[in-house]
Protein backbone atom coordinates (compact mmCIF):
# COMPACT_ATOMS: atom_id res chain seq x y z
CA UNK A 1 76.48 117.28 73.68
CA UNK A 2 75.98 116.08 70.41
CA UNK A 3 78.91 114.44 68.45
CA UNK A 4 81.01 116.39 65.66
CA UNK A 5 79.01 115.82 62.26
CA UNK A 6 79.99 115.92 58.27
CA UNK A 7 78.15 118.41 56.62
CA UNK A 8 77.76 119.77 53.35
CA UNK A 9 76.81 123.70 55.12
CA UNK A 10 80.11 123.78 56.84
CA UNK A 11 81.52 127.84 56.21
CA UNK A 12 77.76 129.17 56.04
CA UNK A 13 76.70 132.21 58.33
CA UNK A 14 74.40 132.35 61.07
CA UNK A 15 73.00 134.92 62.59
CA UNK A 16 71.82 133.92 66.16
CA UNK A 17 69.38 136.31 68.25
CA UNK A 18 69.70 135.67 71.93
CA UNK A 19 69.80 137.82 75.08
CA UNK A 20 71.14 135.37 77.46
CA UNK A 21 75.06 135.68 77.23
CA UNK A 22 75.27 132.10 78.36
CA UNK A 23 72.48 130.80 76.29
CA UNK A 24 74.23 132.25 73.04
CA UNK A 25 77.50 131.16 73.95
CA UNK A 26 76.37 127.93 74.62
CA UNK A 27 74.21 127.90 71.00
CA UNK A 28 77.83 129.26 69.48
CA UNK A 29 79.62 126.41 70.31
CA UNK A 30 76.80 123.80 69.55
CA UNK A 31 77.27 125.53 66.08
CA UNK A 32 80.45 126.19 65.47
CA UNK A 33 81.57 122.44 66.64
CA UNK A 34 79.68 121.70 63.35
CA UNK A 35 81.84 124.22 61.30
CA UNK A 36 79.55 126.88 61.11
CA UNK A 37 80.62 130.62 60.96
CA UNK A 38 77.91 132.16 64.11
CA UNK A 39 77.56 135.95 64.91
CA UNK A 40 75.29 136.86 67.92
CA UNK A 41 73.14 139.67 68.59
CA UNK A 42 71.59 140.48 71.99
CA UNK A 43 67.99 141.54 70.81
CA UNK A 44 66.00 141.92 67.61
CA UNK A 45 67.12 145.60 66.89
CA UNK A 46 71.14 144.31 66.94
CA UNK A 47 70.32 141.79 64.55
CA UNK A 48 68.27 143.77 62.31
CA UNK A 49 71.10 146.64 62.46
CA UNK A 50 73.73 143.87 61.82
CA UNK A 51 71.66 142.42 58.53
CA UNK A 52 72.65 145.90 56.48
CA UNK A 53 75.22 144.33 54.07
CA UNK A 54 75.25 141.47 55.84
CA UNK A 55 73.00 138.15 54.65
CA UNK A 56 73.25 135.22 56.76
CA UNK A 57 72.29 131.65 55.38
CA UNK A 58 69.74 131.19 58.58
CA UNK A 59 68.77 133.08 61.38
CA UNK A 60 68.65 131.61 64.98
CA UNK A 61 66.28 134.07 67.11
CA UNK A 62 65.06 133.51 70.80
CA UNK A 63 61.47 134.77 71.29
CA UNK A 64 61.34 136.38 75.05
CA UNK A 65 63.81 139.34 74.54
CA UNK A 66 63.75 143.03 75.64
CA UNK A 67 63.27 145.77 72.99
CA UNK A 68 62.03 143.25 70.22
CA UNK A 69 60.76 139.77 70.26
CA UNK A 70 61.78 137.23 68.43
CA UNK A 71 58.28 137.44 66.61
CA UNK A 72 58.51 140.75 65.79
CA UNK A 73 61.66 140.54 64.34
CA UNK A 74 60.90 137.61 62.50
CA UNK A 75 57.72 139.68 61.20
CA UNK A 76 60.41 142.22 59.83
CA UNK A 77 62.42 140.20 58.28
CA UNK A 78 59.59 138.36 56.17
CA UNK A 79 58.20 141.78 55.35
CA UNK A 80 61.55 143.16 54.02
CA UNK A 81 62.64 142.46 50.31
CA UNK A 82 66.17 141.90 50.77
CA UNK A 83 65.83 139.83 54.14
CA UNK A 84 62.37 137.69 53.21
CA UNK A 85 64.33 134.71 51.32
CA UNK A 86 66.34 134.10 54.91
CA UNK A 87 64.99 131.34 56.96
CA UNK A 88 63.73 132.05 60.60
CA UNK A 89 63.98 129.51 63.21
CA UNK A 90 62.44 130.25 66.72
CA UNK A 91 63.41 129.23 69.99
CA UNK A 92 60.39 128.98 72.29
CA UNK A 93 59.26 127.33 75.19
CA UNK A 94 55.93 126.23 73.56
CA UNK A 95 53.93 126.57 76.74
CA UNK A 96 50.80 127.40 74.97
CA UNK A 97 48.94 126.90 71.53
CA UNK A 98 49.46 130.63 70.79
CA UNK A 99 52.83 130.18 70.77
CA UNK A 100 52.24 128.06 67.16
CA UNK A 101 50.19 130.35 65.69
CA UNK A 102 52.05 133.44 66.59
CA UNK A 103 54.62 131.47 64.80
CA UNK A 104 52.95 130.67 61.78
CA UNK A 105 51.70 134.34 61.83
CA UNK A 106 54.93 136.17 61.77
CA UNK A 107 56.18 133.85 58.76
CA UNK A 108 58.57 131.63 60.42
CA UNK A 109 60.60 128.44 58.91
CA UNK A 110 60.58 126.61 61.79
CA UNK A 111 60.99 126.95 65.80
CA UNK A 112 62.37 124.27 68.30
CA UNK A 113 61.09 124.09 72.00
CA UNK A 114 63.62 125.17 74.35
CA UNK A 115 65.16 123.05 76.18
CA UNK A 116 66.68 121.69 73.28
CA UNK A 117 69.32 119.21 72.96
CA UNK A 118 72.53 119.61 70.68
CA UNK A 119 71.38 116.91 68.06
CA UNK A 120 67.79 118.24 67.66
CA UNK A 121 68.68 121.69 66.87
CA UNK A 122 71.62 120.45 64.20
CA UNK A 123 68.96 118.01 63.06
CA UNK A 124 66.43 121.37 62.12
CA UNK A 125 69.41 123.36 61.19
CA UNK A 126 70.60 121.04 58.46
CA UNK A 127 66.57 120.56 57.52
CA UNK A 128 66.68 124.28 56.86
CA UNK A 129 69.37 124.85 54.95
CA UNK A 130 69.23 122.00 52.59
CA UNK A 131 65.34 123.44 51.38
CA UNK A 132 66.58 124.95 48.07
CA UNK A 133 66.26 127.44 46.95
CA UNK A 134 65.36 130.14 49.71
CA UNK A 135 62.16 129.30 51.18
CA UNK A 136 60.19 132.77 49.86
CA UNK A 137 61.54 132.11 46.55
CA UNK A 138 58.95 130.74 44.22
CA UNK A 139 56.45 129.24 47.02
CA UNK A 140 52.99 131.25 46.72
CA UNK A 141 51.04 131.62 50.17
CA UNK A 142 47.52 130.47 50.68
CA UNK A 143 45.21 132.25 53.26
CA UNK A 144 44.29 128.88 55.00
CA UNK A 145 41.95 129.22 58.12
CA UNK A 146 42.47 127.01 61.25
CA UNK A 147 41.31 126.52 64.40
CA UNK A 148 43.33 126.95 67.25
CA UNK A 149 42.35 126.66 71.43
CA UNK A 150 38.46 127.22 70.10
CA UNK A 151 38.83 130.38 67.86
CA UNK A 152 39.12 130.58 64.09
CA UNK A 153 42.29 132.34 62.68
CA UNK A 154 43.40 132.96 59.09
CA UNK A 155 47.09 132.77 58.05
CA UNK A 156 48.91 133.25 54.92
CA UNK A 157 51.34 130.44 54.61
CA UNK A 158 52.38 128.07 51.69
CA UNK A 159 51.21 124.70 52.51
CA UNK A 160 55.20 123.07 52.87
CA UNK A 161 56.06 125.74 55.48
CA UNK A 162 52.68 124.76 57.49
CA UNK A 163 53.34 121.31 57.68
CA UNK A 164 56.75 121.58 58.61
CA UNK A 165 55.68 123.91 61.54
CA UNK A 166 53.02 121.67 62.71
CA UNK A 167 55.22 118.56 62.84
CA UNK A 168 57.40 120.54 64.63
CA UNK A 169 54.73 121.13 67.28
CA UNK A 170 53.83 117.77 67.16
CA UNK A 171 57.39 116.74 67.72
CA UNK A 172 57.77 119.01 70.97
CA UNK A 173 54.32 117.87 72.28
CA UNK A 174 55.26 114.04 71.70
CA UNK A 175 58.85 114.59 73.53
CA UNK A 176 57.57 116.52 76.46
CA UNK A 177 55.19 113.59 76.84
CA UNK A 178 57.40 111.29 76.45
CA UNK A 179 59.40 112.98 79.37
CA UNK A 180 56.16 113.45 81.56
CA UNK A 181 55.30 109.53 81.26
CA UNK A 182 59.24 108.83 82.02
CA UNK A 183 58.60 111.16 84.99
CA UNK A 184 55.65 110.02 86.11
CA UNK A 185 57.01 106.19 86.25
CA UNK A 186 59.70 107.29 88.19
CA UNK A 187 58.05 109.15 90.72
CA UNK A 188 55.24 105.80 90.79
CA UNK A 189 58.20 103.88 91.36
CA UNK A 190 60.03 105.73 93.99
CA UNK A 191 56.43 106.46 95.72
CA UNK A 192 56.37 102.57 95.96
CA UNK A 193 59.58 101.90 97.38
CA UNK A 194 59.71 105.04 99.33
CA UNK A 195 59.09 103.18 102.79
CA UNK A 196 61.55 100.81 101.83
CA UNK A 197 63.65 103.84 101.33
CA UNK A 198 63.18 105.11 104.12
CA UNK A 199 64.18 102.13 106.07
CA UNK A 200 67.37 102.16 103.89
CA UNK A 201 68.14 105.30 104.72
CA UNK A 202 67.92 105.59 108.63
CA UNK A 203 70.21 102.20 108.38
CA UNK A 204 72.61 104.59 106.81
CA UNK A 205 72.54 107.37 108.77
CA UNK A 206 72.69 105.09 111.85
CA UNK A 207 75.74 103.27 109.85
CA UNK A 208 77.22 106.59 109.73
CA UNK A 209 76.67 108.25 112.74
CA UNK A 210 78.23 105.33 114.38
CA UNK A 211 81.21 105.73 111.73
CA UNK A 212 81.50 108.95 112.70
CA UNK A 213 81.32 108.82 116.36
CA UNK A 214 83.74 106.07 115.98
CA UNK A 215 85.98 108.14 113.76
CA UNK A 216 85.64 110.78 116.52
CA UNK A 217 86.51 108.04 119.22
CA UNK A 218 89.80 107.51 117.17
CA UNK A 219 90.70 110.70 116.62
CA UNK A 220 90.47 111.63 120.52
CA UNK A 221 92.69 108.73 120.70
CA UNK A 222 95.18 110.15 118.44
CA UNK A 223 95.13 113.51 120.04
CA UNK A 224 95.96 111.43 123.30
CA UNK A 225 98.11 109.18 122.07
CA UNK A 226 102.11 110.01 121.89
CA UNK A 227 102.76 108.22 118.22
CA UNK A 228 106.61 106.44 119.09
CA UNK A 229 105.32 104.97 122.27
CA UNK A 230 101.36 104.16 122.05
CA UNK A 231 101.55 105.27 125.77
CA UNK A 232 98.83 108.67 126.79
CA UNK A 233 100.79 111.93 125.94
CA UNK A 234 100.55 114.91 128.39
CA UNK A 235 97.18 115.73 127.09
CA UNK A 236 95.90 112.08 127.45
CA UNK A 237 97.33 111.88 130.74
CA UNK A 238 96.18 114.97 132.51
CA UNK A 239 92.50 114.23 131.03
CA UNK A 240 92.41 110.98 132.67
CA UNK A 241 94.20 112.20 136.08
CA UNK A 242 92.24 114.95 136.53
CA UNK A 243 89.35 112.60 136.34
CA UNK A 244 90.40 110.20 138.90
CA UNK A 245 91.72 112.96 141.16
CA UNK A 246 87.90 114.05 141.33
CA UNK A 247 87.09 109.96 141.96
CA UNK A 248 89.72 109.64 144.44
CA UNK A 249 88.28 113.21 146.45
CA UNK A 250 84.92 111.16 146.57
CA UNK A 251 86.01 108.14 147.57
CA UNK A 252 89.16 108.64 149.50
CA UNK A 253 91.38 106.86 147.45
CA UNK A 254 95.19 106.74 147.89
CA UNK A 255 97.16 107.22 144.92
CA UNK A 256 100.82 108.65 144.15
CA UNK A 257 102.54 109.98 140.97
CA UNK A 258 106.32 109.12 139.57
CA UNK A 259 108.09 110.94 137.75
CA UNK A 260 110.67 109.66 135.51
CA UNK A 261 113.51 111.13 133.31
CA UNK A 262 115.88 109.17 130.98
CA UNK A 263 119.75 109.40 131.97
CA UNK A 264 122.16 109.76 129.63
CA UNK A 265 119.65 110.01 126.78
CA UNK A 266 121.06 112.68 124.59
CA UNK A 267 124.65 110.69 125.00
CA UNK A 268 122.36 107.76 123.16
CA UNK A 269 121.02 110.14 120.31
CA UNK A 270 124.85 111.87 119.76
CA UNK A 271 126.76 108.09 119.98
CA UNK A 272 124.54 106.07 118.24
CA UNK A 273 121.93 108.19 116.34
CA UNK A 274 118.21 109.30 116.84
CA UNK A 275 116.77 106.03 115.63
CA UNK A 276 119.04 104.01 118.24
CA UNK A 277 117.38 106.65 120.87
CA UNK A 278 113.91 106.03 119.55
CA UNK A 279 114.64 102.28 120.38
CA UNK A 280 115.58 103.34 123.46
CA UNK A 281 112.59 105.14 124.03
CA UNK A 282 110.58 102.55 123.27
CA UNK A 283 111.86 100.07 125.67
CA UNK A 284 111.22 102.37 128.46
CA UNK A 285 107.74 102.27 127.27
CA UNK A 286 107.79 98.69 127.12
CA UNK A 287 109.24 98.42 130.38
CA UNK A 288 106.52 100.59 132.12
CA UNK A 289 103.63 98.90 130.45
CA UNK A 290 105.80 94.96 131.89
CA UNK A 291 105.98 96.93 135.83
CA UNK A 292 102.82 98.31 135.95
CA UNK A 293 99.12 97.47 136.36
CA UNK A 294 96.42 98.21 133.49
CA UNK A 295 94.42 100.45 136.02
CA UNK A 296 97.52 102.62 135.92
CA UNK A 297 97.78 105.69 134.01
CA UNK A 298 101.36 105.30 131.82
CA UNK A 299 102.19 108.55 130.09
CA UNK A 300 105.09 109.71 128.02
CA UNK A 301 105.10 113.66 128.49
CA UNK A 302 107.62 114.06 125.57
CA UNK A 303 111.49 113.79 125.03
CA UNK A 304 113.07 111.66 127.67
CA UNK A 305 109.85 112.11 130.22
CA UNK A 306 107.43 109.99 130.79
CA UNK A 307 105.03 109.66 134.01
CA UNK A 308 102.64 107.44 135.88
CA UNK A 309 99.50 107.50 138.01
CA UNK A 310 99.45 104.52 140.13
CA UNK A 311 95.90 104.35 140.94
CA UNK A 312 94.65 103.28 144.74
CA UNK A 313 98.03 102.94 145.36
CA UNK A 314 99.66 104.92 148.52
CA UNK A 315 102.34 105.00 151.08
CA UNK A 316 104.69 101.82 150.85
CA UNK A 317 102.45 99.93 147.91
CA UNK A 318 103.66 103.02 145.75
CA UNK A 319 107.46 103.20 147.17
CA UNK A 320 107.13 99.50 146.25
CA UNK A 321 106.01 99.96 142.70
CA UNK A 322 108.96 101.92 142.59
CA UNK A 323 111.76 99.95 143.61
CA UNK A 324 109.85 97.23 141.39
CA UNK A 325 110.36 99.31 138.16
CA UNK A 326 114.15 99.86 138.98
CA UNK A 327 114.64 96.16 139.62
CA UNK A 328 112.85 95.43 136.04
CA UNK A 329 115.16 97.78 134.55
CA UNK A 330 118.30 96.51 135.71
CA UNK A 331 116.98 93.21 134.70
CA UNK A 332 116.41 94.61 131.01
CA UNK A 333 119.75 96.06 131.14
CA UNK A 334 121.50 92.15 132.06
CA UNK A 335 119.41 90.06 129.86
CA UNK A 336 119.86 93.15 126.68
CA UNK A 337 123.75 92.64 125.99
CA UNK A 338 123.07 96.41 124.51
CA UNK A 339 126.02 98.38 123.99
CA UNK A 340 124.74 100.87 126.28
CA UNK A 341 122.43 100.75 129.76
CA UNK A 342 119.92 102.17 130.00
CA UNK A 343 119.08 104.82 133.71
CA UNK A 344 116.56 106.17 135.09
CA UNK A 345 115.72 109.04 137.65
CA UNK A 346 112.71 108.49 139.75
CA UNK A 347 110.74 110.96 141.91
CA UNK A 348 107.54 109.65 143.98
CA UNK A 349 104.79 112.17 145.02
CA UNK A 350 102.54 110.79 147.12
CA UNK A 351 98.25 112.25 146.95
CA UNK A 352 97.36 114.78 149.66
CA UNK A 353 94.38 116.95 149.25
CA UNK A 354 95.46 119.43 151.78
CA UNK A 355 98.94 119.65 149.94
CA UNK A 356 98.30 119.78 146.20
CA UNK A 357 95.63 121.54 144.31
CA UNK A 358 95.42 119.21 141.28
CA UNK A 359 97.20 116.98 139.64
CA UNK A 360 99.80 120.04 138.41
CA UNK A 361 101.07 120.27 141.82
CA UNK A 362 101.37 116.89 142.13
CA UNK A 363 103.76 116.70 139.12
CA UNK A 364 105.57 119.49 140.18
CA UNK A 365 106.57 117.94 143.44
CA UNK A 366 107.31 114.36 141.54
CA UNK A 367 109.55 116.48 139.17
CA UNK A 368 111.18 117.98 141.75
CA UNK A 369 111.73 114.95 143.51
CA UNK A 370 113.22 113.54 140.34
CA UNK A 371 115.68 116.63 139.70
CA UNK A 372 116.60 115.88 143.32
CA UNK A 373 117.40 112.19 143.03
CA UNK A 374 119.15 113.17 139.79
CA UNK A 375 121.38 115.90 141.22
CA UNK A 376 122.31 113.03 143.86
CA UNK A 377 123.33 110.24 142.09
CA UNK A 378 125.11 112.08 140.00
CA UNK A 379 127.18 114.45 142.54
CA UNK A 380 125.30 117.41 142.19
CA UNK A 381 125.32 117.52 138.31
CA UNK A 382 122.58 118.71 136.44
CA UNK A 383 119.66 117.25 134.16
């Protein structure tokens, strides 16, 4: 967009011909940004009706419109005394030498190719208007013949109006191939380094899909993950059992499940606060992650629940990882000097394929085992 100019027209009327809505809007503001006073008209028979008591300093007129070109209308304004001393510019595409002499022939000021830029239209504008007096006033017309794509043609122009029109062409031709040669350099240069392109490219798209399938790798580890304790959440954990429980079908693998519930954990939240339980939380985590073996599966299933898979591990290996985790703990408890120990209720379900259907059944009968042990140790209280 072209930057806001001084001029010495600001406050003069123009009467711009388009049937595009967002063409003339957009030719509005180009204008008016310049302190011009614009009315619009959607074809050539709105502007002529609009010109009765109404003389603009310039009119603005699109060629390719329904009901009346912009040739014709130009043609009627030229022929009319009241309207001849206005100046005409056309907006055309200029895809053909017709074009010019159609232009020339219906006694246009001056046209501009479409697409234009901001600065070239205010540059023709201001041309225009600063041609004193009107352009009909005073200028006689010559019948000059030319010769245009092979075939002779006779206009009536004055000689000023002629030459302005064909620099104008020569100014569109020289910009469009100005454009083509820019174009054609470009596409010569990206022809040349389109292998290398190429190359670049599938580098990047193996870049990303790695990224990506990395990303996704991450994300499935978030889904798994619980976020306090870094340990698999239930999700995580039943992905991974279910897994090995169809490994340990194959190969006949012994494995058990324990079940494990905080004691005393809302007492730790209500005496000491929810970040002291956190803590709390956390060095259970720790604690599982110190007893147990990497091949393990170490979950926390949420709250004050956590569970592990202990993987080939049956009969008295698994009562024996057992006893081993409450030994750690009371351990933890001495060497802590916390206000507060920290319990644990422990229930041991041991793999049996005619028993349990899937790992579900196998935590129900660790839970239950759990509630049991709870109920015990604690006189037949409950959770």
């Amino acid at each position: 967009m072209s930057t806001e100019r001084v001029t010495a027209h600001s406050g003069l009327e123009i009467l711009a011909v388009e049937d595009s809505p967002t063409q003339a809007e957009e030719l509005k503001h180009i204008l008016e940004r310049q302190g011009y006073r614009v009315t619009l008209a959607g074809d050539g028979q709105q502007a002529l009706s609009s010109l009765n008591g109404y003389q603009p300093a310039l009119v603005i007129s699109d060629i390719d419109m329904p009901k009346m070109s912009g040739y014709e209308l130009c043609q009627r304004l030229k022929a009319n005394d009241n309207t001849r001393p206005i100046p005409v510019m056309l907006l055309t595409v200029l895809s053909d030498v017709e074009d010019l002499f159609q232009a020339l022939a219906c006694g246009a000021d001056s046209f501009i190719t479409k697409p234009y830029d901001a600065d070239s239209l205010l540059d023709h504008v201001q041309h225009i208007l600063s041609d004193p007096p009107r352009r009909a006033a005073g200028r006689a017309g010559a019948e000059v013949e030319i010769t245009l794509a092979g075939k002779p043609r006779l206009i009536t122009s004055d000689p000023q109006r002629m030459i302005h029109m064909l620099v104008s062409a020569f100014e569109a031709a020289f910009r469009r191939n100005f454009e083509l040669a820019q174009t054609q350099a470009v596409l010569r240069s990206l022809n040349d380094r389109l292998e290398d392109l190429l190359v670049e490219r599938t580098a990047v798209l193996t870049a990303e899909i790695a990224g990506r399938e990395a990303l996704h790798s991450a994300l499935r580890a978030l889904s798994n993950t619980d976020e306090l304790t870094g340990l698999h959440n239930r999700r995580g954990f039943m992905t991974l059992a279910e897994q090995y429980w169809r490994q340990a079908g194959r190969t006949n693998e012994d494995f058990a499940l324990l079940y494990i519930d905080m004691d005393g954990f809302k007492q730790i939240n209500d005496s000491y606060g929810h970040a002291q339980g956190d803590q709390a939380l956390l060095a259970i985590a720790r604690l599982l992650q110190q007893t147990f073996r990497e091949a393990d599966i170490l979950a926390r299933f949420g709250g004050d629940e956590f569970a592990v898979l202990l993987t080939d591990c049956g009969g008295p290996a698994a009562r024996a990882a057992a006893d081993r985790l409450t030994a750690n703990l009371n351990q933890m408890n001495a060497d802590a000097g916390a206000p507060y120990a920290l319990s644990m209720s422990l229930g041991l379900a041991q793999f049996n394929p005619k028993e349990q259907s899937g790992i579900p059944s196998l935590l129900e009968l660790g839970d239950a085992e759990m509630y049991a042990n709870k109920r015990r140790a604690s006189g037949g209280g409950g959770r």
